[in-house]
N, C-alpha and C. Protein backbone atom coordinates (compact mmCIF):
# COMPACT_ATOMS: atom_id res chain seq x y z
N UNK A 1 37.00 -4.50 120.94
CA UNK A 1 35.56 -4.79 120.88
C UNK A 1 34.88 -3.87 119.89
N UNK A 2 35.32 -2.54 119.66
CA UNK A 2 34.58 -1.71 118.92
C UNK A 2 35.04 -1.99 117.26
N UNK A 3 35.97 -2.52 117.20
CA UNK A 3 36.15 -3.19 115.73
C UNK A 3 35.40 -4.17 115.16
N UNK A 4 35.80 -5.07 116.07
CA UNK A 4 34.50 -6.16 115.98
C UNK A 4 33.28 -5.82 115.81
N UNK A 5 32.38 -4.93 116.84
CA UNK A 5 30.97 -4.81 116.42
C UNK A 5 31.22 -3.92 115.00
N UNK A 6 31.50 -3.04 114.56
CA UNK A 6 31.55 -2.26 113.56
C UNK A 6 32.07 -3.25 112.26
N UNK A 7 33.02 -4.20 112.54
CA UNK A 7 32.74 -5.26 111.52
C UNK A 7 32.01 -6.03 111.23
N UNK A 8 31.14 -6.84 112.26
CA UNK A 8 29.51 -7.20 112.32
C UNK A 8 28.37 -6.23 111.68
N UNK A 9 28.37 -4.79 111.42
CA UNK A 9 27.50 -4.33 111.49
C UNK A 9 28.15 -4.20 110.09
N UNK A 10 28.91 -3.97 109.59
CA UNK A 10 29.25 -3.98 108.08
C UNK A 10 28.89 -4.81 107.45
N UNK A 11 29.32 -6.11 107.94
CA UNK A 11 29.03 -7.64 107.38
C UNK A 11 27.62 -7.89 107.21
N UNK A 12 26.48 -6.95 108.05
CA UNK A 12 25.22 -7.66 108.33
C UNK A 12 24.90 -6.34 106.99
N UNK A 13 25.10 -5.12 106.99
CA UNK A 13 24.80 -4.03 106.17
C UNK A 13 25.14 -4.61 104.43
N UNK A 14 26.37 -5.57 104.21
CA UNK A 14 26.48 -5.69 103.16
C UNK A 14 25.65 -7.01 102.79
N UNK A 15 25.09 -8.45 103.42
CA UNK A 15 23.84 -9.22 103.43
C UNK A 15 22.95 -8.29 103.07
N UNK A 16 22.64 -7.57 103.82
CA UNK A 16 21.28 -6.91 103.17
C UNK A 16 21.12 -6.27 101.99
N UNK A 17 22.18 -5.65 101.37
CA UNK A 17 22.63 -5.34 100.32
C UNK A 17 22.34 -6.49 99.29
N UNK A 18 23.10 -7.34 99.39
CA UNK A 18 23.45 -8.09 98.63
C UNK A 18 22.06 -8.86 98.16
N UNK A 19 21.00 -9.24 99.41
CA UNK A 19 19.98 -9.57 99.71
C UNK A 19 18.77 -8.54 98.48
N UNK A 20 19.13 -7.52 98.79
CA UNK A 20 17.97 -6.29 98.23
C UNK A 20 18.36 -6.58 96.45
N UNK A 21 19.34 -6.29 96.19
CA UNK A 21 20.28 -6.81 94.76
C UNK A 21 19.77 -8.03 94.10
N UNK A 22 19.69 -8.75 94.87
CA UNK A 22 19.30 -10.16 94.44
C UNK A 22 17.94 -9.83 93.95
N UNK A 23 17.09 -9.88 94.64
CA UNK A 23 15.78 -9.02 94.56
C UNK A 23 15.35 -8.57 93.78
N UNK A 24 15.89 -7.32 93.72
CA UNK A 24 15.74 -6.37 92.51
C UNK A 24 16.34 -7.26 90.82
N UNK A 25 17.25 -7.70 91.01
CA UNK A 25 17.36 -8.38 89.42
C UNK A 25 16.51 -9.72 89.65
N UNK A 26 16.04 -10.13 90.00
CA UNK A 26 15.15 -11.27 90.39
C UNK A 26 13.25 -10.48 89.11
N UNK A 27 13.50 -9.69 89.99
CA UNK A 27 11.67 -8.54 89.87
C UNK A 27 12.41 -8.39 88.44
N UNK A 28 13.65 -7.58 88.04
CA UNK A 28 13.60 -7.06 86.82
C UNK A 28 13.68 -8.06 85.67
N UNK A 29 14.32 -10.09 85.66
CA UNK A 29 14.05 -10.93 84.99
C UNK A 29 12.72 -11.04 84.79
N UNK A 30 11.97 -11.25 85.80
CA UNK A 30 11.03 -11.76 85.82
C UNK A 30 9.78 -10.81 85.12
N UNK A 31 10.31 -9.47 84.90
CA UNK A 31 9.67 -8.24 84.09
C UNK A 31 10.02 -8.27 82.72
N UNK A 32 11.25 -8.86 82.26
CA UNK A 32 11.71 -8.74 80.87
C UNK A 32 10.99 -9.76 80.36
N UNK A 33 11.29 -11.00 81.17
CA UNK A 33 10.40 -12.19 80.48
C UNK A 33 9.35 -12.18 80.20
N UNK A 34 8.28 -11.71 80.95
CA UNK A 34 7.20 -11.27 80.86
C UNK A 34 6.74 -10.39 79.59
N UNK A 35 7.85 -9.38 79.11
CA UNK A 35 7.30 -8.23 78.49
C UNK A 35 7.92 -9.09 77.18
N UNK A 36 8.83 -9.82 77.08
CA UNK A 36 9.77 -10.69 76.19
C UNK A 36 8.54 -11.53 75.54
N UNK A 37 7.72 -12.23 76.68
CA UNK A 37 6.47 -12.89 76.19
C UNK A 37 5.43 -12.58 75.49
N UNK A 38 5.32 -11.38 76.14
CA UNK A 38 3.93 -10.41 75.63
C UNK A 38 4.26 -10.05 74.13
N UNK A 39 5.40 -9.38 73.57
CA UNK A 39 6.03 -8.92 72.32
C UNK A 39 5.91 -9.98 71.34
N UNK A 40 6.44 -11.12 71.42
CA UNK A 40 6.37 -12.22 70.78
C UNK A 40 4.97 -12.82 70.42
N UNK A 41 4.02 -12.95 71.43
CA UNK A 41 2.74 -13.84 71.37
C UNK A 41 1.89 -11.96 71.41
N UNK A 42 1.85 -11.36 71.18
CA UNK A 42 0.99 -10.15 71.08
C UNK A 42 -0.24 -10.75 69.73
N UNK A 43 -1.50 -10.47 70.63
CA UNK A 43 -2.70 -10.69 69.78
C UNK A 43 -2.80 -9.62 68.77
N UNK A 44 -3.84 -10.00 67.83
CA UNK A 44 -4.19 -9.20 66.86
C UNK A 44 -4.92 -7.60 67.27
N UNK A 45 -5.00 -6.86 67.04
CA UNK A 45 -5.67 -5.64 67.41
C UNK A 45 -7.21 -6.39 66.84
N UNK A 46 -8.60 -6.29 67.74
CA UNK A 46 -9.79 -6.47 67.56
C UNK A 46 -10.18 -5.27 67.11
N UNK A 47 -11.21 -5.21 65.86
CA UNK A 47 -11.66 -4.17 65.47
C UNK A 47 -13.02 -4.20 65.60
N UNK A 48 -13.57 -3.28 66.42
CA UNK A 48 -15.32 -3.32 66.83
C UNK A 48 -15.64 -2.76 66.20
N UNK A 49 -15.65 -1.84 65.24
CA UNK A 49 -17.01 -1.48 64.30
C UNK A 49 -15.77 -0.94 62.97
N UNK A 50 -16.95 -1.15 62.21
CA UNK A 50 -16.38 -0.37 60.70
C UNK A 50 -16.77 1.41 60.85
N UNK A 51 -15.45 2.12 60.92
CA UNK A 51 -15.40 3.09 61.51
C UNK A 51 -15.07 4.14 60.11
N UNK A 52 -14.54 5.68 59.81
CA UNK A 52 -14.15 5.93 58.80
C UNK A 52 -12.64 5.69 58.85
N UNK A 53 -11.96 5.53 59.54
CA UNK A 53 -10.29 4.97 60.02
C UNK A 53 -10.02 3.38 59.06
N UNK A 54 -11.38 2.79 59.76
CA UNK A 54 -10.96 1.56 59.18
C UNK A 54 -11.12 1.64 57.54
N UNK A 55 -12.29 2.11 57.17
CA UNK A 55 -12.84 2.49 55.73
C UNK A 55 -11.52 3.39 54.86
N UNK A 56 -10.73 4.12 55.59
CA UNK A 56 -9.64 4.65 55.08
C UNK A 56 -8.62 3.99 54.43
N UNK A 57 -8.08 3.06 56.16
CA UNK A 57 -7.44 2.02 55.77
C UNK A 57 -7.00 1.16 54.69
N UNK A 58 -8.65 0.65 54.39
CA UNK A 58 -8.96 -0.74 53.46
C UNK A 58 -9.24 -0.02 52.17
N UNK A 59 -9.86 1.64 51.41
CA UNK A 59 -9.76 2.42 50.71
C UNK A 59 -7.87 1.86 49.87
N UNK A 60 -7.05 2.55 51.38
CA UNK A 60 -5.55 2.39 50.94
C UNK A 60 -5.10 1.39 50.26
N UNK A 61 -5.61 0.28 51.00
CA UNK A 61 -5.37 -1.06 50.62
C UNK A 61 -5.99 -1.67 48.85
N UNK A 62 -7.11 -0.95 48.25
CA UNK A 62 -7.25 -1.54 47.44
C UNK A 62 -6.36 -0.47 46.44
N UNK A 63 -6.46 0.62 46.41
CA UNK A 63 -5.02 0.99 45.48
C UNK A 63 -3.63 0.46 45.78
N UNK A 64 -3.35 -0.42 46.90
CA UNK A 64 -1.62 -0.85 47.00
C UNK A 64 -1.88 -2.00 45.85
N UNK A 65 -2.51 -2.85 45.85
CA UNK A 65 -2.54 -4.48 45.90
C UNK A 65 -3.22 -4.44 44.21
N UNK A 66 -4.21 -3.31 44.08
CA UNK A 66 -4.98 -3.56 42.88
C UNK A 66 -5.78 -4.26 42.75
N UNK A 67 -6.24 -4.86 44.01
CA UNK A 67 -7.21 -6.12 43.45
C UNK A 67 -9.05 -5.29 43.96
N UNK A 68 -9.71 -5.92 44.04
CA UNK A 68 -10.84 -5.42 44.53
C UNK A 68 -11.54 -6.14 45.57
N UNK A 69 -11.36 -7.04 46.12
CA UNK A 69 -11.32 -7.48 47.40
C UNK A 69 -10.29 -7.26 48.82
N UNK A 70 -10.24 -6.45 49.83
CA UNK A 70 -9.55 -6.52 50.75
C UNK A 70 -9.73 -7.17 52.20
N UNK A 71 -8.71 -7.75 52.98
CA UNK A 71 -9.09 -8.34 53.98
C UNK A 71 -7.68 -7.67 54.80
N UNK A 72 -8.51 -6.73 56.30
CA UNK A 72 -7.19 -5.93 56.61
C UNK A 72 -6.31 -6.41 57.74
N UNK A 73 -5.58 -7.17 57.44
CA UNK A 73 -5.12 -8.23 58.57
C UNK A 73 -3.59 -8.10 58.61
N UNK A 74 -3.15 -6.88 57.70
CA UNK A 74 -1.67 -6.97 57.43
C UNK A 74 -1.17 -7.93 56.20
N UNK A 75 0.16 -7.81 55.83
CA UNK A 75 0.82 -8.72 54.77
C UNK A 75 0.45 -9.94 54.87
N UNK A 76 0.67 -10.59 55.62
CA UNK A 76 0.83 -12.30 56.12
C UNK A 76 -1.08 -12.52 56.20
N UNK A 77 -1.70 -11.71 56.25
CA UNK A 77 -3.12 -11.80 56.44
C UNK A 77 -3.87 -12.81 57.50
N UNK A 78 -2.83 -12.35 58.75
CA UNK A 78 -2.52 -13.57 59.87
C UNK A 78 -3.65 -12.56 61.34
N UNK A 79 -3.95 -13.27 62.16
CA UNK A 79 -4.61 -12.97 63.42
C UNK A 79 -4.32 -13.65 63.99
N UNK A 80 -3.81 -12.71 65.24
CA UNK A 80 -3.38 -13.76 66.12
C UNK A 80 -4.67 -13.86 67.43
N UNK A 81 -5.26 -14.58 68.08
CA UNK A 81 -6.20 -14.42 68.72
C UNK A 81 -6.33 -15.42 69.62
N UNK A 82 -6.26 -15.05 71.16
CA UNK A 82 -6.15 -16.02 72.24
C UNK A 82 -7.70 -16.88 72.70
N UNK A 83 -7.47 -17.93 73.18
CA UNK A 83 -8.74 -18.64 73.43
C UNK A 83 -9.39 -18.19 74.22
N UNK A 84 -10.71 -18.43 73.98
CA UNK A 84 -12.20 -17.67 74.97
C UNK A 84 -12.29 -16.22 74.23
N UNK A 85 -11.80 -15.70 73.16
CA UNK A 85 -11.83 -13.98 72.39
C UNK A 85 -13.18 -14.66 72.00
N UNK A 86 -14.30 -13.10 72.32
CA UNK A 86 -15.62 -13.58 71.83
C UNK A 86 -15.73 -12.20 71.00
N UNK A 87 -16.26 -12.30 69.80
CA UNK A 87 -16.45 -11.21 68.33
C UNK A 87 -15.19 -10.46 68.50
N UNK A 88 -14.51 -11.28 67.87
CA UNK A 88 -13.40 -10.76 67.41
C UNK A 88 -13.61 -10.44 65.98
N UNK A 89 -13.34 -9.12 65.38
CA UNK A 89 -13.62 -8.63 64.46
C UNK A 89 -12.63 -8.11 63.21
N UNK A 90 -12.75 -8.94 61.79
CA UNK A 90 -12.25 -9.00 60.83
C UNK A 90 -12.71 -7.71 59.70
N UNK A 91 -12.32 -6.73 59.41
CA UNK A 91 -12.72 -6.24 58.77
C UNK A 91 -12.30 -6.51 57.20
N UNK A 92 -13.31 -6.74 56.04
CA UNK A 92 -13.39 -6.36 54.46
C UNK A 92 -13.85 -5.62 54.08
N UNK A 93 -13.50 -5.18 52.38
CA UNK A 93 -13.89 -4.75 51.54
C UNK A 93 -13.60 -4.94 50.28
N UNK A 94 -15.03 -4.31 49.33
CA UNK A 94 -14.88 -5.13 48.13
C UNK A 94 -15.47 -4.27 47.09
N UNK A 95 -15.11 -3.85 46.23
CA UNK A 95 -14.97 -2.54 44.97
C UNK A 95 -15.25 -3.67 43.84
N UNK A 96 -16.17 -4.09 43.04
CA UNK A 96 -16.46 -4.23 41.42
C UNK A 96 -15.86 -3.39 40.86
N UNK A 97 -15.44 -4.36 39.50
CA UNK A 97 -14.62 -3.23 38.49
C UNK A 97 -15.55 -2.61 38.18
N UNK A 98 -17.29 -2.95 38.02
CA UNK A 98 -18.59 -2.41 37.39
C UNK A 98 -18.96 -2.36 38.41
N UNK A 99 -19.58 -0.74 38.67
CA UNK A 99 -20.32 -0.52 40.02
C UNK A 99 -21.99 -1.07 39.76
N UNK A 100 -22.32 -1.32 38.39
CA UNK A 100 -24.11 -1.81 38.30
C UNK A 100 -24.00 -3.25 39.06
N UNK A 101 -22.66 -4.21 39.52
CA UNK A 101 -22.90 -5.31 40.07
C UNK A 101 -23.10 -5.26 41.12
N UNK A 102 -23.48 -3.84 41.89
CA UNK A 102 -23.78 -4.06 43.32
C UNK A 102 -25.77 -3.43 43.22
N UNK A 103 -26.09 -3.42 41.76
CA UNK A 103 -27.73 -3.66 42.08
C UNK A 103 -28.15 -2.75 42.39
N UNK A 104 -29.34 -2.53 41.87
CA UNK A 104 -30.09 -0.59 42.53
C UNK A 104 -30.07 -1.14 43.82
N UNK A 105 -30.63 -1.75 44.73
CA UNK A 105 -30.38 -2.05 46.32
C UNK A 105 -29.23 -2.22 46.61
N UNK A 106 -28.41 -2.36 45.89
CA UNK A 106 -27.03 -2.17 46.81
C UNK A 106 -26.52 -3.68 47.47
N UNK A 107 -27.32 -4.66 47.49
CA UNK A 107 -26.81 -5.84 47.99
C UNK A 107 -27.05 -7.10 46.93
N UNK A 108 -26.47 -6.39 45.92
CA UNK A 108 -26.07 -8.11 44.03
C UNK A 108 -24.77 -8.46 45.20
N UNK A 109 -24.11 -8.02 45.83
CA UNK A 109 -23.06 -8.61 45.78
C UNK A 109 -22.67 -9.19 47.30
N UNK A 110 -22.49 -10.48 47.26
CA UNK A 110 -22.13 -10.74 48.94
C UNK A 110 -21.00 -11.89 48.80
N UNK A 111 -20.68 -12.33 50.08
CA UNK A 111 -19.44 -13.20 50.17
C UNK A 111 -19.78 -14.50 51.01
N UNK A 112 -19.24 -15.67 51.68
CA UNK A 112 -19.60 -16.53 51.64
C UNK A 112 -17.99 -17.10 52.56
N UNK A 113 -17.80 -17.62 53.61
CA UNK A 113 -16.74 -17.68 54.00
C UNK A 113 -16.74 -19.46 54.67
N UNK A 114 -15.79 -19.97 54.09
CA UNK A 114 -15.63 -21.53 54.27
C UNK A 114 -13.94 -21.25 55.64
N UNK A 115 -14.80 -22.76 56.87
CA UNK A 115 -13.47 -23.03 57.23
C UNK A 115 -12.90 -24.05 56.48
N UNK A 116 -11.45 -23.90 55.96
CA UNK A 116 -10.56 -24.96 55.09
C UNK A 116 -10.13 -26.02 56.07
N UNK A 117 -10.71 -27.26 55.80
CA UNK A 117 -10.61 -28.46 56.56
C UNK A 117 -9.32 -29.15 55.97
N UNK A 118 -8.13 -28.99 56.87
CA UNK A 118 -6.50 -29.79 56.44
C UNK A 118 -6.45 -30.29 57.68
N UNK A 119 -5.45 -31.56 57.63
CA UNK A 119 -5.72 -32.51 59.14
C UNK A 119 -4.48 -31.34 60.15
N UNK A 120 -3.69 -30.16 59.33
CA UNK A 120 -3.26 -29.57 59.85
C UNK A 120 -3.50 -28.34 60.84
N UNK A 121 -5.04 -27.97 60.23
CA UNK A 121 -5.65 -27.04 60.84
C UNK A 121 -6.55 -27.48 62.00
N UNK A 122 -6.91 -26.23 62.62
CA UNK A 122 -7.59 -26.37 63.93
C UNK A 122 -8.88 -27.45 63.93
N UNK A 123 -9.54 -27.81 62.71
CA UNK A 123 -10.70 -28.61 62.42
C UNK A 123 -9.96 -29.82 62.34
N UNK A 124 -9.12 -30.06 62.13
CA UNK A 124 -8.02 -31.54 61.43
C UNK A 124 -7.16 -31.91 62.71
N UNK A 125 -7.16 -31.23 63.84
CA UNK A 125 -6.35 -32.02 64.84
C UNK A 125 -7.11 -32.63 66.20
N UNK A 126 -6.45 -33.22 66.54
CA UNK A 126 -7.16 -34.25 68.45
C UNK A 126 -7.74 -33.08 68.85
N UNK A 127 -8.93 -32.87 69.31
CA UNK A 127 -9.65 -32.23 69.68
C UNK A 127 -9.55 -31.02 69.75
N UNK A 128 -9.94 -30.48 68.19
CA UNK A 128 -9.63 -29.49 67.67
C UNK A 128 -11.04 -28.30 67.49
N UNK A 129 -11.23 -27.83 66.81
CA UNK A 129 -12.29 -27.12 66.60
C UNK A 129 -13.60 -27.49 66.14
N UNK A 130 -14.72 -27.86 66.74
CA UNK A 130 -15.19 -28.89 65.76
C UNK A 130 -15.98 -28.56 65.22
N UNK A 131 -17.13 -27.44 65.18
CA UNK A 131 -17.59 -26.68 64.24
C UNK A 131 -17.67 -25.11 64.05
N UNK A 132 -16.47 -24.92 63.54
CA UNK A 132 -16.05 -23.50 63.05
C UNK A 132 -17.05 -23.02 62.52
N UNK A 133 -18.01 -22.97 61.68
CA UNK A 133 -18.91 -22.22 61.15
C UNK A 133 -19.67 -21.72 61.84
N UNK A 134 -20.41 -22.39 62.81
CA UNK A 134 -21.51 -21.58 63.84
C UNK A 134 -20.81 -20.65 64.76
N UNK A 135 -19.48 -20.70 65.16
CA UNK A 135 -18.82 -19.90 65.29
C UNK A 135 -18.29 -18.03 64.70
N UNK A 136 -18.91 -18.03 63.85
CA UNK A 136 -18.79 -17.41 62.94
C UNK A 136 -20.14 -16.46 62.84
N UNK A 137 -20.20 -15.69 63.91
CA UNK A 137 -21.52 -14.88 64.58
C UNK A 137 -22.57 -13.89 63.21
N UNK A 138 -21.72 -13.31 62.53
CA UNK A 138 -21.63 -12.31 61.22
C UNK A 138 -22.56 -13.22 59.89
N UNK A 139 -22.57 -14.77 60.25
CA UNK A 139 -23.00 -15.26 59.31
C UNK A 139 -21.58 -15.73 58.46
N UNK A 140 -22.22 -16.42 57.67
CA UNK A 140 -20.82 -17.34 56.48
C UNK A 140 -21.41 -17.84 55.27
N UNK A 141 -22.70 -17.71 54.94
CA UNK A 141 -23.20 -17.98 53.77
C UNK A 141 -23.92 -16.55 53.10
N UNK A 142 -23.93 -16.39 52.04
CA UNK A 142 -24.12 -15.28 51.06
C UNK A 142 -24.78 -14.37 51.97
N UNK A 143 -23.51 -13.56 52.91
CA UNK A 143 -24.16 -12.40 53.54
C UNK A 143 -23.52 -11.26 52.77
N UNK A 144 -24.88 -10.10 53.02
CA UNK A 144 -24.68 -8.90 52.37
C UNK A 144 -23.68 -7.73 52.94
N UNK A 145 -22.77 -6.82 52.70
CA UNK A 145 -22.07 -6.11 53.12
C UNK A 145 -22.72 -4.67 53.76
N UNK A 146 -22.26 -4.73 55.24
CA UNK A 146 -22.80 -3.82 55.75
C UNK A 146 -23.09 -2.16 55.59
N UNK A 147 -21.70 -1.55 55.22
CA UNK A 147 -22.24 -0.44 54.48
C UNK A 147 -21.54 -0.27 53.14
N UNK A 148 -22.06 0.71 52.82
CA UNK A 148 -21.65 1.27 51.20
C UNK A 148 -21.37 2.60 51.51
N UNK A 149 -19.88 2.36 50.61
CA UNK A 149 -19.45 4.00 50.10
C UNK A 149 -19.05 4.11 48.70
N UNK A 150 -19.60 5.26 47.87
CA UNK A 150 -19.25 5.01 46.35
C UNK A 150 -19.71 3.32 46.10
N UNK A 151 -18.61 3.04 45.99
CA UNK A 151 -18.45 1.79 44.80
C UNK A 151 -18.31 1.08 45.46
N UNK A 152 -17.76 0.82 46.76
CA UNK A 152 -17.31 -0.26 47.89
C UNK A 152 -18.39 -0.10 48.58
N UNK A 153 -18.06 -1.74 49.39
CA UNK A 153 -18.69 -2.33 50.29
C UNK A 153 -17.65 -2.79 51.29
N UNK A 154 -18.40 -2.24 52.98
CA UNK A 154 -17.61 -2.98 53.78
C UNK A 154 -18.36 -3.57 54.61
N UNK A 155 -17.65 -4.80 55.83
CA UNK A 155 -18.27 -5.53 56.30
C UNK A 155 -16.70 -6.01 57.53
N UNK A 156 -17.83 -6.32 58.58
CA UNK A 156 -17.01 -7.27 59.56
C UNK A 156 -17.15 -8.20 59.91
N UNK A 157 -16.22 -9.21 59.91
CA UNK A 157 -16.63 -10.65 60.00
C UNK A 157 -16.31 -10.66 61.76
N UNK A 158 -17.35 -11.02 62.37
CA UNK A 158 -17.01 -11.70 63.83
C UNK A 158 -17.29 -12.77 64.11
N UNK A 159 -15.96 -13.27 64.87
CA UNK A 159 -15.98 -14.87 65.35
C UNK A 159 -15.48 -15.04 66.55
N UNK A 160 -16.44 -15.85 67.00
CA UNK A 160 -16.05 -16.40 68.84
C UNK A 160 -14.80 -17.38 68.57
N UNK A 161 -13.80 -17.43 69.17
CA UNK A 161 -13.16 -18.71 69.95
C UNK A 161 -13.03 -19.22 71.07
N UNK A 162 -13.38 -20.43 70.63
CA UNK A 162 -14.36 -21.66 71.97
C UNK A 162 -12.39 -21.31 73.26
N UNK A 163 -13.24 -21.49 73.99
CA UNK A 163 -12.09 -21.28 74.91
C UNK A 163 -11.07 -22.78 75.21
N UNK A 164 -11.94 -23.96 74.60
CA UNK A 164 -11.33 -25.09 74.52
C UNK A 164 -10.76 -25.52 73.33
N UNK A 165 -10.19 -24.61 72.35
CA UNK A 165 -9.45 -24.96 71.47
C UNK A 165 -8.65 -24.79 71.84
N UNK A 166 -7.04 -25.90 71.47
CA UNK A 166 -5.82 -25.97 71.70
C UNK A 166 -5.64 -24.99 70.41
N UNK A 167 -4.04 -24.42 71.10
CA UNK A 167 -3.56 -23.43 70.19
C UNK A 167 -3.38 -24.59 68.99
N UNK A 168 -3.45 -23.77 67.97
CA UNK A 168 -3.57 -24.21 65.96
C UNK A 168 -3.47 -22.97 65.28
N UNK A 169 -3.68 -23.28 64.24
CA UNK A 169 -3.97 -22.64 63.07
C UNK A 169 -5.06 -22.40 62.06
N UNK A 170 -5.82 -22.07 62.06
CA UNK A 170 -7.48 -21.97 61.08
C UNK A 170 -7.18 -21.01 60.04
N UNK A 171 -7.35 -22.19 58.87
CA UNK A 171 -7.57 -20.47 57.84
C UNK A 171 -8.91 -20.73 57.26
N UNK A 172 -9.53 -19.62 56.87
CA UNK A 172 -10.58 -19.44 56.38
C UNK A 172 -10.77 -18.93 55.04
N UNK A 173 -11.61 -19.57 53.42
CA UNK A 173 -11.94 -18.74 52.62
C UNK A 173 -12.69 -17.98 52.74
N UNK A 174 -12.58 -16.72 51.74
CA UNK A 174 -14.04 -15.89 51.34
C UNK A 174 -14.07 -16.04 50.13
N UNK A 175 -15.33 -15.84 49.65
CA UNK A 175 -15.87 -16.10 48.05
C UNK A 175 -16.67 -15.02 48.10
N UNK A 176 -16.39 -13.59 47.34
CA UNK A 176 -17.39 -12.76 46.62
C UNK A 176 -18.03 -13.03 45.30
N UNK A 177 -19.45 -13.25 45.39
CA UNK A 177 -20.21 -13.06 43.96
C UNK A 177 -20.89 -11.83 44.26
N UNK A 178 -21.24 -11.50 42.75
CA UNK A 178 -22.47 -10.54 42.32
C UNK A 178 -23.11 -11.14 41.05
N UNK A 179 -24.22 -11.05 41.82
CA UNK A 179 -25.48 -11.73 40.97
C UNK A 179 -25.89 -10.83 39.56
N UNK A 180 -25.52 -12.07 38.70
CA UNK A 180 -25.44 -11.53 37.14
C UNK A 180 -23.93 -10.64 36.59
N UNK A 181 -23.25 -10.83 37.49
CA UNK A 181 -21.73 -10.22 37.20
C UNK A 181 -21.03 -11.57 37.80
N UNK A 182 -21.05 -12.73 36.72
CA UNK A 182 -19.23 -13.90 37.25
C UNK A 182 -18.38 -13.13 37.20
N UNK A 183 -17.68 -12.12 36.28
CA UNK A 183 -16.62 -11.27 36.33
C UNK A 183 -15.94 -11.06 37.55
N UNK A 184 -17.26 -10.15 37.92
CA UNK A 184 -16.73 -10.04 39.28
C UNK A 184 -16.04 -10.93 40.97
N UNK A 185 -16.41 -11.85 40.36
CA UNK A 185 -16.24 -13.33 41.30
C UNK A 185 -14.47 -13.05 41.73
N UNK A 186 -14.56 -13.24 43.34
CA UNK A 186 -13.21 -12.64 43.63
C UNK A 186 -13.13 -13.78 44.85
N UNK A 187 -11.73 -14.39 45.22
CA UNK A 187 -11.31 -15.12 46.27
C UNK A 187 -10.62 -14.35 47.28
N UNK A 188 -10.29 -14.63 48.37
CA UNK A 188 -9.44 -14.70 49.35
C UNK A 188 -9.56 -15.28 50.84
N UNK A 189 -8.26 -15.28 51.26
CA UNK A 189 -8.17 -16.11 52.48
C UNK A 189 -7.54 -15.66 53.74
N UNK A 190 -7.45 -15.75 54.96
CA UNK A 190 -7.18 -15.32 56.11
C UNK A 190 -6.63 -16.57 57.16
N UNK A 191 -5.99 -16.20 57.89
CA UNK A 191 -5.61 -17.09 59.48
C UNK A 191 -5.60 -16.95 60.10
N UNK A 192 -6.09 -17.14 60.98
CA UNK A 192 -6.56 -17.18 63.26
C UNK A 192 -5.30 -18.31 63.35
N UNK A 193 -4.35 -17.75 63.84
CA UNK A 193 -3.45 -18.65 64.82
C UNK A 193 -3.73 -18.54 66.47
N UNK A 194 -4.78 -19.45 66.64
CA UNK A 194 -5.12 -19.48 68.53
C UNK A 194 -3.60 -19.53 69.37
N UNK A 195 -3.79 -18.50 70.38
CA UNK A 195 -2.77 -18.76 71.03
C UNK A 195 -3.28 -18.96 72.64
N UNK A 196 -2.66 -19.28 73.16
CA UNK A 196 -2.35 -20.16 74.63
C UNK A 196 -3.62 -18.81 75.18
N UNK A 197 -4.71 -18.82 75.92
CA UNK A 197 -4.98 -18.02 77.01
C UNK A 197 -4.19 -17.55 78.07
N UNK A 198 -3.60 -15.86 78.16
CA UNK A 198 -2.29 -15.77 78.90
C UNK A 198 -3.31 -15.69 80.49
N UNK A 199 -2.26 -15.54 81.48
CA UNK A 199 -2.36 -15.31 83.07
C UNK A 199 -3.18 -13.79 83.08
N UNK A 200 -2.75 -13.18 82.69
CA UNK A 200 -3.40 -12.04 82.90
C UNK A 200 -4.63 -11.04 81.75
């Protein structure tokens, strides 16, 4: 009899074991996947104000590239940004080869930002975005750049996303003029890839 119970009590000791085991790699899948998810779909870093970090930054950026317009979004000049993000914030900047094109006031020169309508982008699909511009809190027609240092101008573009856009793709132009300097006339472009609103 005393074998028996002591083999019962083994048998029930190693269930529970086996039970707790299960468990535990159960919690730790269900943690990798999770963190597996997060890594992959990770949003853009939001930038709330033009700071001297950021001004550093985008400084760096116009000696890598050489050009005189910057938009600091990384290589791919991609954002990634989940639905319902309200002022989500784009930071530029923009250096004339001639510093007289930014005007004794300081604002000859502003930019102008179009959403690019392709039936591929967020404006171009089944119930897609349907007016990106008012979206676009900062303004999108010949606004002036918020501050000045030296020769540059910086500025942040903020934009809501409607919480009912299906994940897409939006890219957006900018157009810098300075008034009485075409020279200076400079392009560039950016992308908001909406992604899924996560659980948490």
């Amino acid at each position: 009899m005393g074998k028996s119970k002591e083999n019962k009590r083994a048998a029930m000791e190693l269930t529970v074991g086996t039970i707790v085991t299960i468990v535990l790699l159960m919690s730790a899948l269900v943690l990798g996947l999770i963190l597996t998810k997060t890594i992959f779909t990770k949003t853009t870093e939001n930038v709330e104000n033009i700071d001297a970090q950021v001004k550093g930054e985008i400084n760096d950026l116009f000696g890598e590239d050489g050009t005189g317009f910057v938009i600091r979004l990384g290589n791919q000049n991609t954002a990634k940004v989940r639905q319902g993000t309200e002022n989500f914030g784009i930071p530029i900047g923009f250096s004339p080869t001639d510093p007289n094109a930014w005007g004794r006031n300081k604002d000859g020169c502003t930019y102008s930002i179009n959403a690019v309508s392709q039936p591929t982008y967020c404006v171009g699909i089944s119930g897609g975005w349907a007016n990106v511009q008012s979206n676009i809190k900062t303004g999108y027609q010949n606004v002036h750049f918020e501050q000045m240092s030296g020769n540059n101008g910086y500025s942040l573009i903020k934009i809501d996303i409607p919480s009912n856009v299906p994940p897409c793709l939006q890219r957006f132009s900018i157009k810098v003029v300075c008034a009485n300097y075409p020279a200076e006339t400079v392009m560039g472009s950016f992308d908001l890839e909406i992604l899924k609103k996560g659980i948490f």
